[in-house]
Protein backbone atom coordinates (compact mmCIF):
# COMPACT_ATOMS: atom_id res chain seq x y z
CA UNK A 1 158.13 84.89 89.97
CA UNK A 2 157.89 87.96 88.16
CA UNK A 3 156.07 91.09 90.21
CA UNK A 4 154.09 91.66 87.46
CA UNK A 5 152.50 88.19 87.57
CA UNK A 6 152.27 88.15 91.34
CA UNK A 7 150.05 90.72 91.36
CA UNK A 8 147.76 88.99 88.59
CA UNK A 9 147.18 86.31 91.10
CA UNK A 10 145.42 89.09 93.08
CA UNK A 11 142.46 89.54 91.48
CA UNK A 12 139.15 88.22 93.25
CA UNK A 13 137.80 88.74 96.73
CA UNK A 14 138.44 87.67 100.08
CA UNK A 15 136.00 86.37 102.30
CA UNK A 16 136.98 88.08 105.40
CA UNK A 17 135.35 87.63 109.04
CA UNK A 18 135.28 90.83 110.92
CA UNK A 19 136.16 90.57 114.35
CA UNK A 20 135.27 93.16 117.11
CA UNK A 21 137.30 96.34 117.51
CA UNK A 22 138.13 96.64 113.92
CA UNK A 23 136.91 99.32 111.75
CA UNK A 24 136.09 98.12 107.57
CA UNK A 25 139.26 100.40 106.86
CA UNK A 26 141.15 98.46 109.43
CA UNK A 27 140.55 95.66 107.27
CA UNK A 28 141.06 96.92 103.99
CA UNK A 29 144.41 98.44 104.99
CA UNK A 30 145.73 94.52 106.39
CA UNK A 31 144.72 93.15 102.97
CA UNK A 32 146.53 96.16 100.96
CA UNK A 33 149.54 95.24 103.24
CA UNK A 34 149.23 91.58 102.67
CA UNK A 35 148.90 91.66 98.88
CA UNK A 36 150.64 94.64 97.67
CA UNK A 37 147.62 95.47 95.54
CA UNK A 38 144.47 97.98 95.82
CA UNK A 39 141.69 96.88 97.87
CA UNK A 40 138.72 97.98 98.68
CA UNK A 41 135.44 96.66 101.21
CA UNK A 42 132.12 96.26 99.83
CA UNK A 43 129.93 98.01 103.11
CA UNK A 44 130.65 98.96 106.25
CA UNK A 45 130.15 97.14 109.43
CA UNK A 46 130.25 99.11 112.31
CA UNK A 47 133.32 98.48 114.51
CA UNK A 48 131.62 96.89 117.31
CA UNK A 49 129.91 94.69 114.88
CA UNK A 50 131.19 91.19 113.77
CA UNK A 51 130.47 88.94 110.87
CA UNK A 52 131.45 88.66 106.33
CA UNK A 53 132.96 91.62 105.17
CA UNK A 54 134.14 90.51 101.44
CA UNK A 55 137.28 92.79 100.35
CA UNK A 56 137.97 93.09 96.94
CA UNK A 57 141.48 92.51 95.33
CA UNK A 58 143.16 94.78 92.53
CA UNK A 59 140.85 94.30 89.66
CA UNK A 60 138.07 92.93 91.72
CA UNK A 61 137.81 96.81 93.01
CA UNK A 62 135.51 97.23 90.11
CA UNK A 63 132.92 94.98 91.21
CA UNK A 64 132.49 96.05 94.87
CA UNK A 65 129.10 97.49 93.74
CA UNK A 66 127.92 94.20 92.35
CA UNK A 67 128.63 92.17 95.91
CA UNK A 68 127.57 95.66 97.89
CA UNK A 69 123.82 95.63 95.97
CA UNK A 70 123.57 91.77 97.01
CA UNK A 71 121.12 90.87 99.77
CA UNK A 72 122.24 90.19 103.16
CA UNK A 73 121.84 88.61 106.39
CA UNK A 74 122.21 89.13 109.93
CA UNK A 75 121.57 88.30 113.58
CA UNK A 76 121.01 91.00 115.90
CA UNK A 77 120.04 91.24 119.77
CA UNK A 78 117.50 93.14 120.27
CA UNK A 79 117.37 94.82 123.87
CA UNK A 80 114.38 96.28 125.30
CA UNK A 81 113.47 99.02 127.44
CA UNK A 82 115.90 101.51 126.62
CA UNK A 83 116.48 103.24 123.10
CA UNK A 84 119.94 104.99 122.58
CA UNK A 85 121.34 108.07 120.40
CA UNK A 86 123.50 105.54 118.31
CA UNK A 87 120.72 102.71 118.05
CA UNK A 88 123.56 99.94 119.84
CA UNK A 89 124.45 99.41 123.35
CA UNK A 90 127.36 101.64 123.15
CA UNK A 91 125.42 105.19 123.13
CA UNK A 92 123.67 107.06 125.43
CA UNK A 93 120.27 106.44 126.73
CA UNK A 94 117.86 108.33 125.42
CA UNK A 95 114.37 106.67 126.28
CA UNK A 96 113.26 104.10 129.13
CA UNK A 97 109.96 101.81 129.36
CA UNK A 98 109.31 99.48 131.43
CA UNK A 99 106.08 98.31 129.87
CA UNK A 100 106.12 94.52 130.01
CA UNK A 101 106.48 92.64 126.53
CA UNK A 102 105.33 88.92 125.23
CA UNK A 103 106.34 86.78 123.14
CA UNK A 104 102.84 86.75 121.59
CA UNK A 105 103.38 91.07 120.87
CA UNK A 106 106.51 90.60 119.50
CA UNK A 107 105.09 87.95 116.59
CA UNK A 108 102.34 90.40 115.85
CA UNK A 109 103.98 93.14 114.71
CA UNK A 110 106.88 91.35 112.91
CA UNK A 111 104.32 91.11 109.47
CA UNK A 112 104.29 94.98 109.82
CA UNK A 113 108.56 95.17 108.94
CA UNK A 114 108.06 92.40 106.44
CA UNK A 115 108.82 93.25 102.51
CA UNK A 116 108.99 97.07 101.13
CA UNK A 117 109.73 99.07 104.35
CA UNK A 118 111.03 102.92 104.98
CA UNK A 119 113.88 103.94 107.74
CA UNK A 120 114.80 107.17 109.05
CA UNK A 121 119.03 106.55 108.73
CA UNK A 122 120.29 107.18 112.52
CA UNK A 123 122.34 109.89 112.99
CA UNK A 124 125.30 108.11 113.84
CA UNK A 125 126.03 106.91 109.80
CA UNK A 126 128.23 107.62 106.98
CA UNK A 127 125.34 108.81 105.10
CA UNK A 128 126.66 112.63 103.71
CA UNK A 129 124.54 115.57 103.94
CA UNK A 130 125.95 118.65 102.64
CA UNK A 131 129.08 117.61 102.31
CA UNK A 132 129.49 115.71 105.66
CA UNK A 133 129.03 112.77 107.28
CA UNK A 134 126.06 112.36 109.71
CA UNK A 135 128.07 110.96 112.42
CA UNK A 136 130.01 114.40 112.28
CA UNK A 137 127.38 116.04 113.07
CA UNK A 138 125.65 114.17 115.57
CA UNK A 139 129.59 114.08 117.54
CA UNK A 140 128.87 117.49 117.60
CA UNK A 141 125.47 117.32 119.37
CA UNK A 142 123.82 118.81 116.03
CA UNK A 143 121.06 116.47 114.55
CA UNK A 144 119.87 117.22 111.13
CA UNK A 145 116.90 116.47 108.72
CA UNK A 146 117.12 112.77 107.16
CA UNK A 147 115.51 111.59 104.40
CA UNK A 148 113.37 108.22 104.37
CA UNK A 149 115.15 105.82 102.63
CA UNK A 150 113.28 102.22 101.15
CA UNK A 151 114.30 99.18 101.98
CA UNK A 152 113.06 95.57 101.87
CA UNK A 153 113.35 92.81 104.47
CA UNK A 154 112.83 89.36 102.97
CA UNK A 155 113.16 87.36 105.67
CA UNK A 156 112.62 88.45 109.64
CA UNK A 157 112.18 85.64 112.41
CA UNK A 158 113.39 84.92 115.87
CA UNK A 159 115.79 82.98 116.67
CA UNK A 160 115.87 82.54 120.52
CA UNK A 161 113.50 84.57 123.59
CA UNK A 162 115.00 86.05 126.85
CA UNK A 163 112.26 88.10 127.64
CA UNK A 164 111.68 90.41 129.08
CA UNK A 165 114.93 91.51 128.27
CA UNK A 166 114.72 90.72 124.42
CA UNK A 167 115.16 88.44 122.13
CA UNK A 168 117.59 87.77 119.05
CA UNK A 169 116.27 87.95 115.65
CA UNK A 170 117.76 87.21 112.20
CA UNK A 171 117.18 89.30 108.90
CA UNK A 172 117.10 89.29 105.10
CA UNK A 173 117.21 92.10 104.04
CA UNK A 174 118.29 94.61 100.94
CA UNK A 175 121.53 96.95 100.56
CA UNK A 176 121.15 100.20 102.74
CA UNK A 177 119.06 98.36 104.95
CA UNK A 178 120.32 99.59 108.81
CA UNK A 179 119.34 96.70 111.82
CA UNK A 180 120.13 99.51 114.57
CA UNK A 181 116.99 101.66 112.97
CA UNK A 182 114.91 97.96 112.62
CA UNK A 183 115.57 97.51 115.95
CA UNK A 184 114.17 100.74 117.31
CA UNK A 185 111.24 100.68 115.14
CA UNK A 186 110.50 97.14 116.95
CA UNK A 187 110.38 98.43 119.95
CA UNK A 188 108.57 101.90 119.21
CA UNK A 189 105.96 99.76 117.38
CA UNK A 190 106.07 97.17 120.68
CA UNK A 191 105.01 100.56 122.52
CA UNK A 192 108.26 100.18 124.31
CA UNK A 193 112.15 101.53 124.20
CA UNK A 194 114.93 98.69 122.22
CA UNK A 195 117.89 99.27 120.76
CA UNK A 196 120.44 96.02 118.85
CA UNK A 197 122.67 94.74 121.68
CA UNK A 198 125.05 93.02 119.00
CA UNK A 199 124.90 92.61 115.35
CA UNK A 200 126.56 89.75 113.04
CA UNK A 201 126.94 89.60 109.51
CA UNK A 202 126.74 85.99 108.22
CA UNK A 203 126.09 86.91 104.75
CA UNK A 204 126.81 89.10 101.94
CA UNK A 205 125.78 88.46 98.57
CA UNK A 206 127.01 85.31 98.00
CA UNK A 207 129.58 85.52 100.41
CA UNK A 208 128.52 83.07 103.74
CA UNK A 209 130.20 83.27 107.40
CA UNK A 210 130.83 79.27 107.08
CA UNK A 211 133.24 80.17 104.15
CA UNK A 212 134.86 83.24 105.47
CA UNK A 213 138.68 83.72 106.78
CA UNK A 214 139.43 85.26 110.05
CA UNK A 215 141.95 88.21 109.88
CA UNK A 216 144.57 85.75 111.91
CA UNK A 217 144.30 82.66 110.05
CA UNK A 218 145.02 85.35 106.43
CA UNK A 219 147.88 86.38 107.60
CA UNK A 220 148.81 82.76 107.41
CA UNK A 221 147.40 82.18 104.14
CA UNK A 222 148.37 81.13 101.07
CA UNK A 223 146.72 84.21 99.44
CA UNK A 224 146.36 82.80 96.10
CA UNK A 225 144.02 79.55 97.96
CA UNK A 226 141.91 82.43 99.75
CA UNK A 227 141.44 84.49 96.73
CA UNK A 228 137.70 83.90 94.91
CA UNK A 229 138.42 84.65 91.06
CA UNK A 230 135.68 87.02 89.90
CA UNK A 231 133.89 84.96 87.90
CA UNK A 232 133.01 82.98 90.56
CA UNK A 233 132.53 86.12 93.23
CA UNK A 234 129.75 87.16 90.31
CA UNK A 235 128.53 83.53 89.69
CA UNK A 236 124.94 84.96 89.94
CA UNK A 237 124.86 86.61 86.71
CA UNK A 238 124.71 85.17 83.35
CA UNK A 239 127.68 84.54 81.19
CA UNK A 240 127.96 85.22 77.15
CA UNK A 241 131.14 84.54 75.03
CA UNK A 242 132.51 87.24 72.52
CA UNK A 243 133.38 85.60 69.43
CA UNK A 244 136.99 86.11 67.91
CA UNK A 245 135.03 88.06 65.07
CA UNK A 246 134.47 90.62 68.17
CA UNK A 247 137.43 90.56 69.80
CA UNK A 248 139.37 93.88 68.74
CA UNK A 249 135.71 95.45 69.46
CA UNK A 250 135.88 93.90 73.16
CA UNK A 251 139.48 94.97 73.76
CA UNK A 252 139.01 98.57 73.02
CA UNK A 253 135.72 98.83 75.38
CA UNK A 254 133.61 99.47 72.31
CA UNK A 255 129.71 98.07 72.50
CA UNK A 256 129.55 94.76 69.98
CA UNK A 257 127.09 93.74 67.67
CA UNK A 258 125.10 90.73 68.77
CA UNK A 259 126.08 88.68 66.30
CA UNK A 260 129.56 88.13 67.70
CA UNK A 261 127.69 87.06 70.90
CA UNK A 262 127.33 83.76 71.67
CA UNK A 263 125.04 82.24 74.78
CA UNK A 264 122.74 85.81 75.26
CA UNK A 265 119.80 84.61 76.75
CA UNK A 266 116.54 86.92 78.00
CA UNK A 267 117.99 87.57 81.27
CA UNK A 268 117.57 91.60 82.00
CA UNK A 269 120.97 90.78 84.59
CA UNK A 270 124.06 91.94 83.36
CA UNK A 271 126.22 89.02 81.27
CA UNK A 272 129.49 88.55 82.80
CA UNK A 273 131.85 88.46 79.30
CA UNK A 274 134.51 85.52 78.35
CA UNK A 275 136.63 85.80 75.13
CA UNK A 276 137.12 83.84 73.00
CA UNK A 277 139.90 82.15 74.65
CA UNK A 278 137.40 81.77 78.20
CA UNK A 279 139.38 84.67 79.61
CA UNK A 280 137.19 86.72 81.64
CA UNK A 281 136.60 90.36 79.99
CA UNK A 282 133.74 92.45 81.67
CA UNK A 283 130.35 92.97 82.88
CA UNK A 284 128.25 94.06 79.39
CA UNK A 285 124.12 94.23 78.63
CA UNK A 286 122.55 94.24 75.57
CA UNK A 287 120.78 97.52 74.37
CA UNK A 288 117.61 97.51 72.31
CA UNK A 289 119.79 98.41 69.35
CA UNK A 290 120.72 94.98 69.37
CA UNK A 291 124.54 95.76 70.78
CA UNK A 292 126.43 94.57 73.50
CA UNK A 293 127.25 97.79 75.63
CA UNK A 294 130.05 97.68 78.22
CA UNK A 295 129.53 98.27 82.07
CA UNK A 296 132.46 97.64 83.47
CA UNK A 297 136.01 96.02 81.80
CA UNK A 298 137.50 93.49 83.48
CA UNK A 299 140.29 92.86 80.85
């Protein structure tokens, strides 16, 4: 087979599990090597931190910002009685309690962290401010101004007790949203010291741990069965046809007239874009001009 068309095959996104002890690049770079292609993750989980890390596969690059803005899911330990500088169990202590917790304190203030919520981002991030990242500074024992950021938690419950050491909770919750600052904030509004003893990913977007491939069994892979097409990666949003009377239009990136659109609906999502031949073309939304604008080309 051709090279050319090899590398057509590679065009989707893997469902990848993250194990322990690798960093998102780590992963990014296996897949590169596996495929010969570009690749790219779509959010970082911390190294110590397990769980669906989707990478996205030579054209698929383009619509890491569609699977990144997604909502997600994890389950997280939290520990109590001692807060750390890195908000996990691998920094240094920075606060003790010893203040006795119940059950019965721990489902009273989990309403308070429920829906439209603001987080301090810890120091130890990727978040830049001027010009570098804040885990930079904060290896150099300088801590810096952060801005509040907004986030939403959908979903927050607890999944099993071991008090009064903690408890493990699981959370829905919005892009940006940082479960070593929730778990802090627990504790500071238990009246105690916590910080997240472990952290899993089991969902991003509509990517699910069930589904996912660990970075052993892809190496084994037939990467063309492992490989979800983009279409279906983006099977959330709502799909229009461009009719042949559009095509040179579509082709050239140029925003089309509505009338060469066929299956528009009122949706304010983006439309994912077929040809007239069902070939997938881009991500478009219609203007209030009454034309089809281009987001991103997918041809």
């Amino acid at each position: 087979m051709p090279l050319e068309r090899l590398l057509e095959m590679y065009n989707g996104v893997i469902n990848v599990f993250k194990e322990r002890g690798f960093t998102s690049n780590d992963v990014v770079q296996i897949v590169k090597r596996l495929t010969k292609s570009k690749a790219g993750h779509t959010g970082t989980l911390d190294p110590q931190a397990t769980g669906v890390l989707p990478i996205c596969v030579g054209k698929a690059t383009k619509i890491a910002d569609y699977i990144m803005g997604g909502e997600k899911e994890y389950i997280a330990r939290v520990v109590l009685g001692a807060e750390t500088d890195t908000g996990d169990a691998h920094g240094n202590v920075i606060a003790k309690c010893s203040k006795e917790i119940s059950r019965e304190d721990v489902m009273a203030v989990l309403p308070d962290f429920m829906g439209k919520i603001v987080q301090v981002p810890p120091m130890y991030s990727a978040i830049k401010v001027r010009g570098k990242k804040l885990y930079e500074y904060a290896r150099a024992g300088t801590e810096v101004a952060r801005k509040e950021r907004a986030v939403e938690i959908f979903a927050l419950d607890v999944l099993t007790w071991d008090m009064p050491l903690g408890f493990v909770i699981r959370v829905g919750c919005s892009k940006g949203t940082y479960i070593r600052t929730l778990c802090a904030d627990l504790g500071r509004a238990l009246g105690t010291a916590a910080h997240m003893g472990s952290l899993i990913r089991t969902r991003s977007s509509n990517f699910l741990a069930r589904n996912s491939i660990s970075l052993a069994q892809l190496k084994n892979a037939n990467l063309a069965d492992v490989i979800m097409p983009i279409d279906k990666a983006l099977e959330g949003l709502p799909k229009i046809t461009i009719c042949e009377g559009g095509h040179k239009l579509l082709v050239n990136g140029n925003k089309i007239p509505l009338e060469f659109v066929e299956g528009l609906g009122a949706s304010p999502l983006p439309h994912l874009a077929f040809d007239h031949e069902g070939n997938l073309s881009g991500i478009f939304c219609a203007n209030k001009e009454g034309f089809l604008r281009p987001l991103t080309m997918l041809l």
